[in-house]
Structures are given as C-alpha cells and as structure tokens.
Protein backbone atom coordinates (compact mmCIF):
# COMPACT_ATOMS: atom_id res chain seq x y z
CA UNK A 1 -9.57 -14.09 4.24
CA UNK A 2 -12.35 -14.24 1.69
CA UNK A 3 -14.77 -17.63 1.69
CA UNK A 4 -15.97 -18.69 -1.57
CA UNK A 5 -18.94 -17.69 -3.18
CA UNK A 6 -21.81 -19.87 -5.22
CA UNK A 7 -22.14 -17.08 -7.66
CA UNK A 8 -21.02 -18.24 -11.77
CA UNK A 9 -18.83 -16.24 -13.34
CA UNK A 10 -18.06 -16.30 -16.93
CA UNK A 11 -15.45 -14.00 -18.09
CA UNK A 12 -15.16 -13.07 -21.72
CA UNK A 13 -13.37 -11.43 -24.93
CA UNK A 14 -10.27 -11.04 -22.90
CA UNK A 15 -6.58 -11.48 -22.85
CA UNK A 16 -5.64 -13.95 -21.34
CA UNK A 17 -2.40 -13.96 -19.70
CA UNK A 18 -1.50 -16.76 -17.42
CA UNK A 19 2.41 -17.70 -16.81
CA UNK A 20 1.85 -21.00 -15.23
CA UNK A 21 0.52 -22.24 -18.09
CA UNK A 22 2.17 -20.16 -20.98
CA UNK A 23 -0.61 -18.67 -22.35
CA UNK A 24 -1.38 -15.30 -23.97
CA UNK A 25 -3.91 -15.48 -26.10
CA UNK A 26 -7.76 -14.01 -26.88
CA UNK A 27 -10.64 -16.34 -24.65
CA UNK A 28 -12.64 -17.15 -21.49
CA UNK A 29 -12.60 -18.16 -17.59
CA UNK A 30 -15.62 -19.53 -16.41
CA UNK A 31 -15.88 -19.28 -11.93
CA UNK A 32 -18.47 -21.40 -10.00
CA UNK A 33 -17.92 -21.84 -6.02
CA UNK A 34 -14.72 -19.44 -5.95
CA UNK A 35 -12.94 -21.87 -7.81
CA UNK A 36 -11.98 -21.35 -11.72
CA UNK A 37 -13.69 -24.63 -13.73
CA UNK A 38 -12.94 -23.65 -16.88
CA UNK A 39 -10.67 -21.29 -19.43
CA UNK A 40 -9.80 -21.50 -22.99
CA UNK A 41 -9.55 -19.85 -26.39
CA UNK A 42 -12.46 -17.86 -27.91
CA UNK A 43 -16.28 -18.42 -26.10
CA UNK A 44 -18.00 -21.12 -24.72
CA UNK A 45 -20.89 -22.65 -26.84
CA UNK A 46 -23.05 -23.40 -23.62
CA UNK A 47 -23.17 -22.02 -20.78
CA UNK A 48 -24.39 -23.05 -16.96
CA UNK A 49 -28.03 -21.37 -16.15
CA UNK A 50 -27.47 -17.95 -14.41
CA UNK A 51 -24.45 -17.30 -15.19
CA UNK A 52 -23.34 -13.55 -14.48
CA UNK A 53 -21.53 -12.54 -17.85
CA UNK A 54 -18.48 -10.38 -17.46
CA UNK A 55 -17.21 -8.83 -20.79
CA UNK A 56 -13.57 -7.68 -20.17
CA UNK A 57 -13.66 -5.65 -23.67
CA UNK A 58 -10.65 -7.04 -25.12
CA UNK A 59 -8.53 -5.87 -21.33
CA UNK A 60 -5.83 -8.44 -20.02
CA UNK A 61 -7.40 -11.34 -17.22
CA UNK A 62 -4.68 -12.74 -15.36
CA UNK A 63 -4.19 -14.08 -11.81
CA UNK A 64 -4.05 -11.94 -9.16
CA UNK A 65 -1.04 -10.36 -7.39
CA UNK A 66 1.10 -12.45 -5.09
CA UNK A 67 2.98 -9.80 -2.66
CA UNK A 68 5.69 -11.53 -0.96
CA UNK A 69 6.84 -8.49 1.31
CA UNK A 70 4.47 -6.83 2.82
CA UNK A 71 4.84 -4.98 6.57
CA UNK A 72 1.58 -5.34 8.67
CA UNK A 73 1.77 -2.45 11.17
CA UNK A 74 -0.71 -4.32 12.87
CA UNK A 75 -0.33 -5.22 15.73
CA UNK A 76 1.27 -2.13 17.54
CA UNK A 77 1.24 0.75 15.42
CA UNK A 78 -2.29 0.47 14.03
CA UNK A 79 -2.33 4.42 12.94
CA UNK A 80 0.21 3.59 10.20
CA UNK A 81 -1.71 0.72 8.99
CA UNK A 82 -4.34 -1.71 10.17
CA UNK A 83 -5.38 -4.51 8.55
CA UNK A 84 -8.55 -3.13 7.08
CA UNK A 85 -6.49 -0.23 5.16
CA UNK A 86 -3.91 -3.17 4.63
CA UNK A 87 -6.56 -5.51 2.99
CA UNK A 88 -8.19 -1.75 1.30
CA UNK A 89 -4.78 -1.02 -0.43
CA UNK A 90 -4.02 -4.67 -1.61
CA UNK A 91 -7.28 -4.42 -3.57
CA UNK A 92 -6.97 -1.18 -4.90
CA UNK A 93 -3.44 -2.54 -6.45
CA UNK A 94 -5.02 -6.04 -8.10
CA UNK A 95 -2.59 -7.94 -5.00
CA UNK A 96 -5.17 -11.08 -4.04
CA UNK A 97 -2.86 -12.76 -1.61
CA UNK A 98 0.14 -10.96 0.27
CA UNK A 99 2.33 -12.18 2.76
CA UNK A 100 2.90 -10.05 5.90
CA UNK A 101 6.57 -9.48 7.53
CA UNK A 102 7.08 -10.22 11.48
CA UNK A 103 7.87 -6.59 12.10
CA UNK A 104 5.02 -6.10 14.38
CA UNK A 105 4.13 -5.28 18.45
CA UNK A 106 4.59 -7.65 19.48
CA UNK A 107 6.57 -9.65 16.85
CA UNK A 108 5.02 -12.72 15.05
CA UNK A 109 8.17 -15.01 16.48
CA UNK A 110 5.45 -17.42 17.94
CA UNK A 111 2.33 -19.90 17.05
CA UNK A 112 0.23 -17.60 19.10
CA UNK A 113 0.68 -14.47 17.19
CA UNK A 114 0.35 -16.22 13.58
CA UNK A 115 -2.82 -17.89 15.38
CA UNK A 116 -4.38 -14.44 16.37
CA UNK A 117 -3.18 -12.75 13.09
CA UNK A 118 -4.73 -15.40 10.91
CA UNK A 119 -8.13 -15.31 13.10
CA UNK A 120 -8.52 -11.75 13.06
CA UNK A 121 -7.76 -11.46 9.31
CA UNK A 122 -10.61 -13.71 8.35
CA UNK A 123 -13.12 -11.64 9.54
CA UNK A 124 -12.05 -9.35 6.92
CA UNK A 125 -13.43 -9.19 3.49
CA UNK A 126 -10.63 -8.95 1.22
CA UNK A 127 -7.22 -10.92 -0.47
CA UNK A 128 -5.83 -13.72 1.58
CA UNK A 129 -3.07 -13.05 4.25
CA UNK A 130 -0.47 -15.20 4.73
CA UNK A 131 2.70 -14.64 7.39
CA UNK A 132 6.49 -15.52 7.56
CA UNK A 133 7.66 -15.83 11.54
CA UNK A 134 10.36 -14.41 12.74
CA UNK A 135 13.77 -15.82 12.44
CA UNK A 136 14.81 -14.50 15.98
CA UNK A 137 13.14 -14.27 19.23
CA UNK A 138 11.70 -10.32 18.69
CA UNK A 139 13.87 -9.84 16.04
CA UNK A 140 16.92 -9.79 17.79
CA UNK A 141 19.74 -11.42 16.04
CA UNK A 142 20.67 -13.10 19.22
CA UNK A 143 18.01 -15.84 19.87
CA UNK A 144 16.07 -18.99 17.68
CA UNK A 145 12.71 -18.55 17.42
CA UNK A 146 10.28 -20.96 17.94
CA UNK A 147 9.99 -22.06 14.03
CA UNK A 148 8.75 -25.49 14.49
CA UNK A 149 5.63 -24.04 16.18
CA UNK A 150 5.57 -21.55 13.88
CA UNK A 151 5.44 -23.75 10.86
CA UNK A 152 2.56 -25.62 12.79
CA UNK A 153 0.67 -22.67 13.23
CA UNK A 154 0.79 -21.83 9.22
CA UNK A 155 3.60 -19.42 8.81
CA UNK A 156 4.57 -20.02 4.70
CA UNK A 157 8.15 -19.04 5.80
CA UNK A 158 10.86 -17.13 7.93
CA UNK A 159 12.20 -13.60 7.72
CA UNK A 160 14.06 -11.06 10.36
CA UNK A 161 12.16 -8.46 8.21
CA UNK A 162 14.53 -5.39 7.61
CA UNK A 163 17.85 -6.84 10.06
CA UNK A 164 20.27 -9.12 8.79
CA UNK A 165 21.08 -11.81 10.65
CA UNK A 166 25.40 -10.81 11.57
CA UNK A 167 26.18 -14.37 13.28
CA UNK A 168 26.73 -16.92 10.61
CA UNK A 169 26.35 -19.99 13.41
CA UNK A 170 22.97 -18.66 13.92
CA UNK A 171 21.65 -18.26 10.48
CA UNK A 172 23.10 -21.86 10.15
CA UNK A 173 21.17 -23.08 12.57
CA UNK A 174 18.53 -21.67 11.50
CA UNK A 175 18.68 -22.45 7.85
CA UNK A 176 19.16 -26.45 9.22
CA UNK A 177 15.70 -25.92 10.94
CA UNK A 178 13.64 -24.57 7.90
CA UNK A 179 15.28 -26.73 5.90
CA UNK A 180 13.75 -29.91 7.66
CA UNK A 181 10.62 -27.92 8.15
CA UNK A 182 10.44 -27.75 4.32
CA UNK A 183 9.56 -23.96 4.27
CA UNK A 184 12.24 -21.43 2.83
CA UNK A 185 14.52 -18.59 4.41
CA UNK A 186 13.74 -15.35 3.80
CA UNK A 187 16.59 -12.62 4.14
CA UNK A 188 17.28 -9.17 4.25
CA UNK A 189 21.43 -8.72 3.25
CA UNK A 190 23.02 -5.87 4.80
CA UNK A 191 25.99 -6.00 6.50
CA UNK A 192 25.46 -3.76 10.07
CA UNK A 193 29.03 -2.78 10.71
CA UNK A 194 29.04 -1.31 6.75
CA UNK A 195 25.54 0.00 6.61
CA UNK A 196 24.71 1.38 10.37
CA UNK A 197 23.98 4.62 10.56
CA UNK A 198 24.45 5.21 6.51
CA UNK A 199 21.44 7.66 5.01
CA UNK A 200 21.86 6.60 1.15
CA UNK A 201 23.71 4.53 -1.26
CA UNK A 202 27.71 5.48 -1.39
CA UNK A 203 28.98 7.18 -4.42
CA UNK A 204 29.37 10.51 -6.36
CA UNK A 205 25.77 11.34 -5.47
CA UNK A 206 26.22 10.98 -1.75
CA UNK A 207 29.56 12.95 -1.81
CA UNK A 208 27.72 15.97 -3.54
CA UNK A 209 25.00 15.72 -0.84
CA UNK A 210 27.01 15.54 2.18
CA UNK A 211 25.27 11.88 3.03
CA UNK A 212 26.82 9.12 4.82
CA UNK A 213 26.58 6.43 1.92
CA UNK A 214 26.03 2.67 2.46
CA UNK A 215 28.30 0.28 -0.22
CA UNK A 216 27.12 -1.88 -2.32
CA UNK A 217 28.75 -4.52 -0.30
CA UNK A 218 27.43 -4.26 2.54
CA UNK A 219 24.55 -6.32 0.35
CA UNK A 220 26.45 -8.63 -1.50
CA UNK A 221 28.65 -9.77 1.56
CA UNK A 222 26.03 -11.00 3.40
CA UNK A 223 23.83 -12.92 0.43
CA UNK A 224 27.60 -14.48 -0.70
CA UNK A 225 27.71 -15.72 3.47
CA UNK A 226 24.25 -16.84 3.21
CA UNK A 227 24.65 -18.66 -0.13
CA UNK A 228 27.56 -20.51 0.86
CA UNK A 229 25.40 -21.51 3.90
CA UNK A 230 22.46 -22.53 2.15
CA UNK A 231 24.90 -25.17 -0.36
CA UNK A 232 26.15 -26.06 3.25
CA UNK A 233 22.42 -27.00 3.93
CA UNK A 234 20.47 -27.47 1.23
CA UNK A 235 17.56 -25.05 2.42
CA UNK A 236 15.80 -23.43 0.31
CA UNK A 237 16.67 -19.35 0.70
CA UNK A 238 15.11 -16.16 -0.45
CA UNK A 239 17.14 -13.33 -1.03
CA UNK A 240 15.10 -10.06 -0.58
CA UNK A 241 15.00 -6.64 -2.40
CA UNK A 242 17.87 -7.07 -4.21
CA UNK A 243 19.30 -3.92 -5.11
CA UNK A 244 22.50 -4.12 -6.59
CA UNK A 245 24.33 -5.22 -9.45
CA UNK A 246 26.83 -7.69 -7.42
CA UNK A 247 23.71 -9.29 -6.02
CA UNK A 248 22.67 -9.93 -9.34
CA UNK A 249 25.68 -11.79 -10.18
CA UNK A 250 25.65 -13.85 -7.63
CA UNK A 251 22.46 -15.13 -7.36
CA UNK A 252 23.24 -15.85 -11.17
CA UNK A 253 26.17 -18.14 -10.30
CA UNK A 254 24.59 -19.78 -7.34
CA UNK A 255 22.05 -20.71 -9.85
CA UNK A 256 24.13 -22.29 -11.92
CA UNK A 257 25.90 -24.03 -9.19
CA UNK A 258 22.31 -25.59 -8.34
CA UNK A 259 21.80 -24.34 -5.22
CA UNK A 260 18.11 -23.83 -4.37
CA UNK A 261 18.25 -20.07 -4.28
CA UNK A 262 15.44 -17.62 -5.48
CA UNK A 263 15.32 -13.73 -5.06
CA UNK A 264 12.55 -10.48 -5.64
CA UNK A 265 13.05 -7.23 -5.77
CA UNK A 266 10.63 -3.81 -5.70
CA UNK A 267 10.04 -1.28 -8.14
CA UNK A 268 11.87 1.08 -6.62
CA UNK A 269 15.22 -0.57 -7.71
CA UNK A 270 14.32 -0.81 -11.17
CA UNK A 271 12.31 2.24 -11.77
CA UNK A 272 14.66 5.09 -9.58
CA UNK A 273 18.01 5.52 -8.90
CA UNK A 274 20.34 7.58 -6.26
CA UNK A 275 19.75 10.75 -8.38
CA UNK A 276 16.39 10.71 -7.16
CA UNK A 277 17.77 11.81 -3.03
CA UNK A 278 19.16 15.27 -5.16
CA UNK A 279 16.54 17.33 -3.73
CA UNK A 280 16.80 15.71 -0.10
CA UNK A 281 13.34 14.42 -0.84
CA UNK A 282 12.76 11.74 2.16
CA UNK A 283 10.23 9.45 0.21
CA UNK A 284 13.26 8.41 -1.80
CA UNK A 285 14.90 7.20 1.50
CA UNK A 286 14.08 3.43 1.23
CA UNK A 287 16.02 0.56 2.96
CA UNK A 288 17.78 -0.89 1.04
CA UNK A 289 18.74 2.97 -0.66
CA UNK A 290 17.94 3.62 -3.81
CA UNK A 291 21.37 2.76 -6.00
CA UNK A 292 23.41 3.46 -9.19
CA UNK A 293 22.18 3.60 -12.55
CA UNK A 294 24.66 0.27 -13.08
CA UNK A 295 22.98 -1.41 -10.22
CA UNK A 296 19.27 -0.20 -11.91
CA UNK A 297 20.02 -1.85 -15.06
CA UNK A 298 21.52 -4.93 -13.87
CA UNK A 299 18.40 -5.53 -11.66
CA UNK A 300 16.15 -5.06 -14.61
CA UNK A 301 18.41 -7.79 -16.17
CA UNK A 302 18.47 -9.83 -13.52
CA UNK A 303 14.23 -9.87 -13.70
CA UNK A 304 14.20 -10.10 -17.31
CA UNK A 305 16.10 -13.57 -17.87
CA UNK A 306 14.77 -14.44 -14.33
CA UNK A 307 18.05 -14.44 -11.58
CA UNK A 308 15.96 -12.50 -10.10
CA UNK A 309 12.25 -14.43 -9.63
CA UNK A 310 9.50 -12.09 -8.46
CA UNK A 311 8.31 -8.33 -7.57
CA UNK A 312 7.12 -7.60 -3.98
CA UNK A 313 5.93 -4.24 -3.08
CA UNK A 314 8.11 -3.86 0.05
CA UNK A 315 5.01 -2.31 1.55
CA UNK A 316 6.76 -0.45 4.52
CA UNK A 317 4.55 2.19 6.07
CA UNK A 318 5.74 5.11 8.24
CA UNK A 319 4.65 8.01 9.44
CA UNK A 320 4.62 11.55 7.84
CA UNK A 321 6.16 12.62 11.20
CA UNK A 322 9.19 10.31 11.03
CA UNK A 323 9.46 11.07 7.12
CA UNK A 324 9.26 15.06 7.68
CA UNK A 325 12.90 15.31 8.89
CA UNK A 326 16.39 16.27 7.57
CA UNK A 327 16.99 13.80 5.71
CA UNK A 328 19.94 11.73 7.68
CA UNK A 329 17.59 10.95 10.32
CA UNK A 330 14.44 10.80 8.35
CA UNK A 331 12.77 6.79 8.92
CA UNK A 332 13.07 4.58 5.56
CA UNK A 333 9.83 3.32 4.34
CA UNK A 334 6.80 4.34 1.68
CA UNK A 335 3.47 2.86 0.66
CA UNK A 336 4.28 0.12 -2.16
CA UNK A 337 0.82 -1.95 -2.31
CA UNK A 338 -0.78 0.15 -4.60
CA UNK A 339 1.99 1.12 -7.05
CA UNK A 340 3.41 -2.16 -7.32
CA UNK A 341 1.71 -3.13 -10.71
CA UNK A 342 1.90 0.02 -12.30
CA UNK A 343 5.40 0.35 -12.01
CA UNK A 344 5.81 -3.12 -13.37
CA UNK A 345 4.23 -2.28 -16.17
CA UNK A 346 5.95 0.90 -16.54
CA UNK A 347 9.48 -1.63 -17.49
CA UNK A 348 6.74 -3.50 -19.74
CA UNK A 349 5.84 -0.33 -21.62
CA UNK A 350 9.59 0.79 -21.66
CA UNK A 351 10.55 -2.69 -22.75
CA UNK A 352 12.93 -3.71 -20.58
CA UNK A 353 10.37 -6.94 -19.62
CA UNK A 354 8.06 -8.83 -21.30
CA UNK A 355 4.46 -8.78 -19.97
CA UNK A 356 4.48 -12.41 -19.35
CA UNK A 357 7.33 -12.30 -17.64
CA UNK A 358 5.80 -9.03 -15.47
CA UNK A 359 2.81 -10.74 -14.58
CA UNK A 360 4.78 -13.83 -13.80
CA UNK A 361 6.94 -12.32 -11.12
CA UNK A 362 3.58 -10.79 -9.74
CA UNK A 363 2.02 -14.15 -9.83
CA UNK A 364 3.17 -17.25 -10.31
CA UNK A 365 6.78 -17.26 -9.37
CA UNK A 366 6.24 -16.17 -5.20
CA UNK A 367 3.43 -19.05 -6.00
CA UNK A 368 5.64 -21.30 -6.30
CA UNK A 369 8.44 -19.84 -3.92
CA UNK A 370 6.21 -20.24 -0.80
CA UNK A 371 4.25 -22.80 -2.12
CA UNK A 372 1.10 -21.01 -1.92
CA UNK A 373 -2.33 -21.72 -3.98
CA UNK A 374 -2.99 -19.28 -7.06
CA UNK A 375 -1.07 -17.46 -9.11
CA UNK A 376 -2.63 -19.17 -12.13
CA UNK A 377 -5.77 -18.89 -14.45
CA UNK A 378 -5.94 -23.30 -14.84
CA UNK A 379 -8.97 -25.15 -13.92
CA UNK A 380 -9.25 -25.77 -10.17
CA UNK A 381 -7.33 -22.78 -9.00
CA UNK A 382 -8.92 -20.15 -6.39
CA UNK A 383 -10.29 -17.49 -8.66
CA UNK A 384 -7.93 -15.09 -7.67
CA UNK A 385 -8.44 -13.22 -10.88
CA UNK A 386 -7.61 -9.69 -11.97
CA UNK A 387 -8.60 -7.41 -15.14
CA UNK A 388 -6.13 -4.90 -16.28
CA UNK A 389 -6.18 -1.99 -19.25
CA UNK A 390 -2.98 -1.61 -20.44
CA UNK A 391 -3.40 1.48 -22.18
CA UNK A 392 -5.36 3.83 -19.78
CA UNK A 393 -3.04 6.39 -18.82
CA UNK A 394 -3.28 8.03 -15.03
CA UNK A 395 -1.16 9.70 -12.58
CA UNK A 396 -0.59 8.38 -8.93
CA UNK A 397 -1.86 10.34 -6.98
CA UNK A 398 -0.69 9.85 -2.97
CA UNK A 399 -3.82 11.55 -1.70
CA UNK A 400 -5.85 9.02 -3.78
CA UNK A 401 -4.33 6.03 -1.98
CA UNK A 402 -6.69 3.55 0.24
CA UNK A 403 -3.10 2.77 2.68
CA UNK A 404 -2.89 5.05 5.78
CA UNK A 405 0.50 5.36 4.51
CA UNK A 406 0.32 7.98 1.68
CA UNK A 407 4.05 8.57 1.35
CA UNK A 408 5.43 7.48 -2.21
CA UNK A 409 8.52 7.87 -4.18
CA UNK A 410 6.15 7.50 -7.17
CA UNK A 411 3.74 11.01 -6.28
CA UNK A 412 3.05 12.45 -9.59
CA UNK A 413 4.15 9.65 -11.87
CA UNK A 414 2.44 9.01 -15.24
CA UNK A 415 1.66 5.57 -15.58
CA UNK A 416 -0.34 3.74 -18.04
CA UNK A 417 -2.46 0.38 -17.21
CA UNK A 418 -4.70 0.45 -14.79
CA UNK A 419 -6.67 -2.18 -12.34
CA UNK A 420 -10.52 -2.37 -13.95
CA UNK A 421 -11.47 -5.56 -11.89
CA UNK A 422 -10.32 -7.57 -8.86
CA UNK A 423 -11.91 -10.90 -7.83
CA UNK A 424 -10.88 -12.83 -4.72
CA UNK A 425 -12.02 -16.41 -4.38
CA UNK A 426 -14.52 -15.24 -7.09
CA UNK A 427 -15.48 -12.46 -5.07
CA UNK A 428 -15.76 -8.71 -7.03
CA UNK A 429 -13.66 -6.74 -4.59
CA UNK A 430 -14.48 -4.01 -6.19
CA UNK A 431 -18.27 -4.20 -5.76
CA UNK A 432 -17.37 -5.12 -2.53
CA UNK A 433 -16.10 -1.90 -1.50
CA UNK A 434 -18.21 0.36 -3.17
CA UNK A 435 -21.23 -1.01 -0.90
CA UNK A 436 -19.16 -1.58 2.13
C-alpha cells in the first residue's frame, strides 16, 4: 500500500465529479499529507506556499476506482499475475483500491495468509489492497473457515470466489457468523448440478454451436436461496457478477422487501452478449457466460436505477495455454483491470448510464458496501484521485496491457475516455512508474 506524502497538491479548472457528495460541477481539490483538505467551485484566492499546481484542462477529477473483484494469482501461480503486475494494471486502469478474491495457493481461508498478503503488499508502491477470506476451508464447500480470525486479521469480507456454496445449512451458518462479525457475504450464484460441465450460456446460440449451455437459472436459484437466507439472518450479502435478467428482478424485490442486499456486475455483461462465442473465440468464455441480449439490457437497467450497486472488473487471469483450446474445455477468465473504466464509459457515451451514476458504481457505492475509506473527493478523504478525458478516442490494445494476463474480450475495441492522471494517497502513480 502507498504511505502518504507531504507534497501540496492543488488541482484545477476541472470537472469535478464526486457521487458521495452529488457534485458535478467546474472547480478545485487542494492535497496536503495524502489527504484531500479542500475542494470547491471555481479557484482558490490563496494558496499554501509551494504548492505544485496541477491544471486538469477542463478533464473530469473524480475519486479513484474501487474494484471489488479482483483475483490475485499470487500466491501460487505468480506467472499469471504477481502482485507487482497486479498493482501495474490497477494503475494503468485509474483503480486506487481493489479488493483481492481468496482464489490463491494456498487459499486466503486464514489470519495468516491475509497477514502475509497485507505485509508483502505494502512494500509495493501502488493502490491499496484489500482481501475477502474464504468462506470455506480451501474453498471447499464442505468446511467453515476460520472467519472470526479472519475478520481480526483485516479481511473487508467473505467470498468462495468462483464456487457457490450448494449446502444451504452451511451458507447459513455462515451468513450467522459474518453477520455478527459485521462484515458482508460475498457470493458467486451458480447452481453446480445445472451449470457443471456447461461451456456457454443455453439458448439458440449454443444450439447452433454445438455447446453445452448453462440456464439462466442455474443463477437465479441460488441468489433466490441465498436471499431468503440472508432475511432469515439479517446479514448483509453481496451478490456477484450478476448476469441475468431474473437476477435483476430479484435483487429488485428483495430491495423492496428491505433486506440488506447489494449486487455488481462487470462489463462484460453489459457491453457483450452470447453472439460474441459465434466464432468459438475463447476470450469470450467468461464464468458466469456471456448471456442474452434480454439479460444485457436488463443488467444495464438494473445499474442504471441502481438494483444493481457497483462495477468490478472480475479481474480473472489465465493462461494463453489454458485459453488456446477448443473451446468446451478452454479455462474461463480474461484481464478486466484495465478495461474496466473504459467500458463503463462506453454505456455513458451510448447513454444507457449517466456519468454520475458510472463513476459512482466505480467509486463510491463498493465504498460503502465494504466499508472501505475513499471513494469520494470531500475534505479529509485519502486522495485517491483520478483525471479522466472523456473525449480522447483509443483502441485497446491487449499487447499494450501492464497485467501478465493479456487475454481480453475487448482486443480491438474503440473506446473513448481515457486515464490522464492517477494519484494514490496523493501520490502521482503515473510519475511513479515512468521513473520506476
């Protein structure tokens, strides 16, 4: 994690867009000891002695990116990703703070790993690293973690990364735990005996192919079990990745029901659908699949009027190896860190979401689902700041990504915004790396 700096920062003729606070308008952010002091419309009229004067040139300053759902491939399988091409790839895409699954080797399913994880990530230069525990001793459906220690130890939450959780006594139980622990649930919903052994979402598309499809069910089944099991205990749960449109609608009636429920989703399920496996191309096979245009649209509803909360990357890396394979057996997984904001804005630009409400499910909303500090441009927050040009149009480009993981579904997309600045704890990032 990144320590604070002395240096003053003032920040000025830019947008400023900051959720938290409902603001969008034209003004300042003035940084001293990594910690924003002051923001407001138009300029300052004085100024603190040696201050370093950034002039954004009219581009948006908001918070930085929050990335709830992020796999670490360290430790075990440090050639897909360590945590210096981790932390290199979360700057490149503006994301300030991310918080890494328990999918490692070993898995984080005890205070010792979250100790060692924690240690070893602050004496990196780069966003701030956070960790869910694991649900299940090594992930295995079967046994209870040690939570309690893990919730000592700092994790913000707990997940069974990419396996759902089949036994509904167990997820009780463990719901009941992190409910008195105060920290929230975290769940991937897919039924096993419906989606085991499936290769892409079920429907006309998977017919055609000659693909073992996985229902939309097999999502919604489980996150209607788990909801009823959250009323049952009043934790607070996390649906994750939503991908379909009967998702949606529940999470939109447990809402209303008042049952402390929040959700994200990725890009993937908002930008693509299942015509996108056509060619057999494996960086479309994701988990969950890629789904029907129906399923597309309803997600991008469910973000707009805010069922759904936030955007996560679902940073998954694997390797071209596993990914160059028919495509049945091909492993699910891409690089998401650094196309996570410009495909956001790619639904701003095609108006199917507001930029505030964008930048708030990038920032303030997994804030405020894990509790965590930033998020927000307001006086006394960590200047976790980034700049962004909304109209500078590029192409991602897989070769040009800083992840060891340069497998997209997004290769040769035109996009328009781009990252011009990335400050962590008032830190430039990007003057970081260009003398590192």
């Amino acid at each position: 994690m990144t320590e604070n700096t002395n240096e003053t920062l003032y920040f000025h003729n830019a947008r400023l867009i900051c959720p938290a606070s409902n603001r969008d308008d034209s003004g300042h952010v003035l940084v001293s000891d990594g910690k924003i002091i002051a923001t407001g419309g138009g300029a300052l009229d004085s100024l603190p002695e040696q201050a370093s004067h950034i002039d954004c040139g009219g581009d948006i300053l908001c918070p930085g990116l929050i990335d709830m759902r992020v796999q670490s491939r360290d430790p075990g399988a440090e050639h897909l990703e360590n945590l210096s091409s981790l932390f290199a790839a979360s700057i490149a895409g503006g994301v300030t703070s991310l918080v890494t699954l328990p999918g490692t080797d070993p898995v984080i399913d005890n205070a010792a790993m979250i100790d060692s994880l924690y240690l070893r990530a602050g004496r990196i230069l780069g966003p701030n690293l956070y960790a869910y525990g694991a649900m299940t001793k090594a992930l295995d459906g079967e046994r209870l973690a040690e939570l309690g220690m893990m919730a000592e130890a700092g994790a913000v939450g707990f997940a069974n990364t990419k396996t759902s959780i089949s036994d509904a006594l167990l997820m009780r139980r463990i719901m009941t735990y992190a409910e008195m622990l105060n920290l929230p649930v975290i769940h991937h919903c897919a039924d096993t005996a419906l989606s085991a052994g499936t290769e892409m979402h079920e429907g006309a598309t998977a017919t055609r192919l000659g693909l073992i499809g996985a229902p939309a069910i097999a999502e919604s089944i489980i996150l209607e079990r788990d909801l009823a099991i959250a009323e049952l205990t009043a934790v607070h749960y996390h649906a994750a990745h939503i991908s379909t449109a009967a998702s949606v609608d529940a999470l939109r009636r447990a809402k209303d029901k008042g049952i402390a429920v929040t959700a994200d989703t990725a890009p993937p399920y908002f930008t693509l659908n299942e015509i996108a496996v056509s060619n057999y191309d494996t960086s479309f096979k994701l988990n969950p699949p890629l789904r029907s245009e129906a399923d597309r649209l309803a997600i991008l509803e469910g973000l707009s009027d805010g069922t759904i909360d936030a955007i996560a990357s679902d940073h998954s890396p694997v390797s071209l190896d596993d990914k160059m394979q028919p495509f049945g057996i091909a492993a699910s997984g891409a690089t998401g860190l650094e196309t996570l904001l410009p495909m956001t804005l790619q639904a701003v630009h095609n108006k199917s979401l507001s930029l505030i409400r964008a930048i708030e499910a990038l920032t303030s909303a997994p804030a405020t689902i894990l509790g965590l500090a930033g998020g927000t441009l307001t006086e006394g927050a960590p200047a976790d700041i980034i700049r962004i040009n909304m109209n500078a149009g590029w192409v991602i480009d897989a070769q040009d990504l800083q992840s060891l993981c340069q497998i997209t579904p997004f290769a040769g997309q035109p996009v328009q915004g781009r990252l011009t600045g990335c400050w962590v704890n008032g830190i430039d990032m990007h003057a970081q790396g260009e003398t590192m």
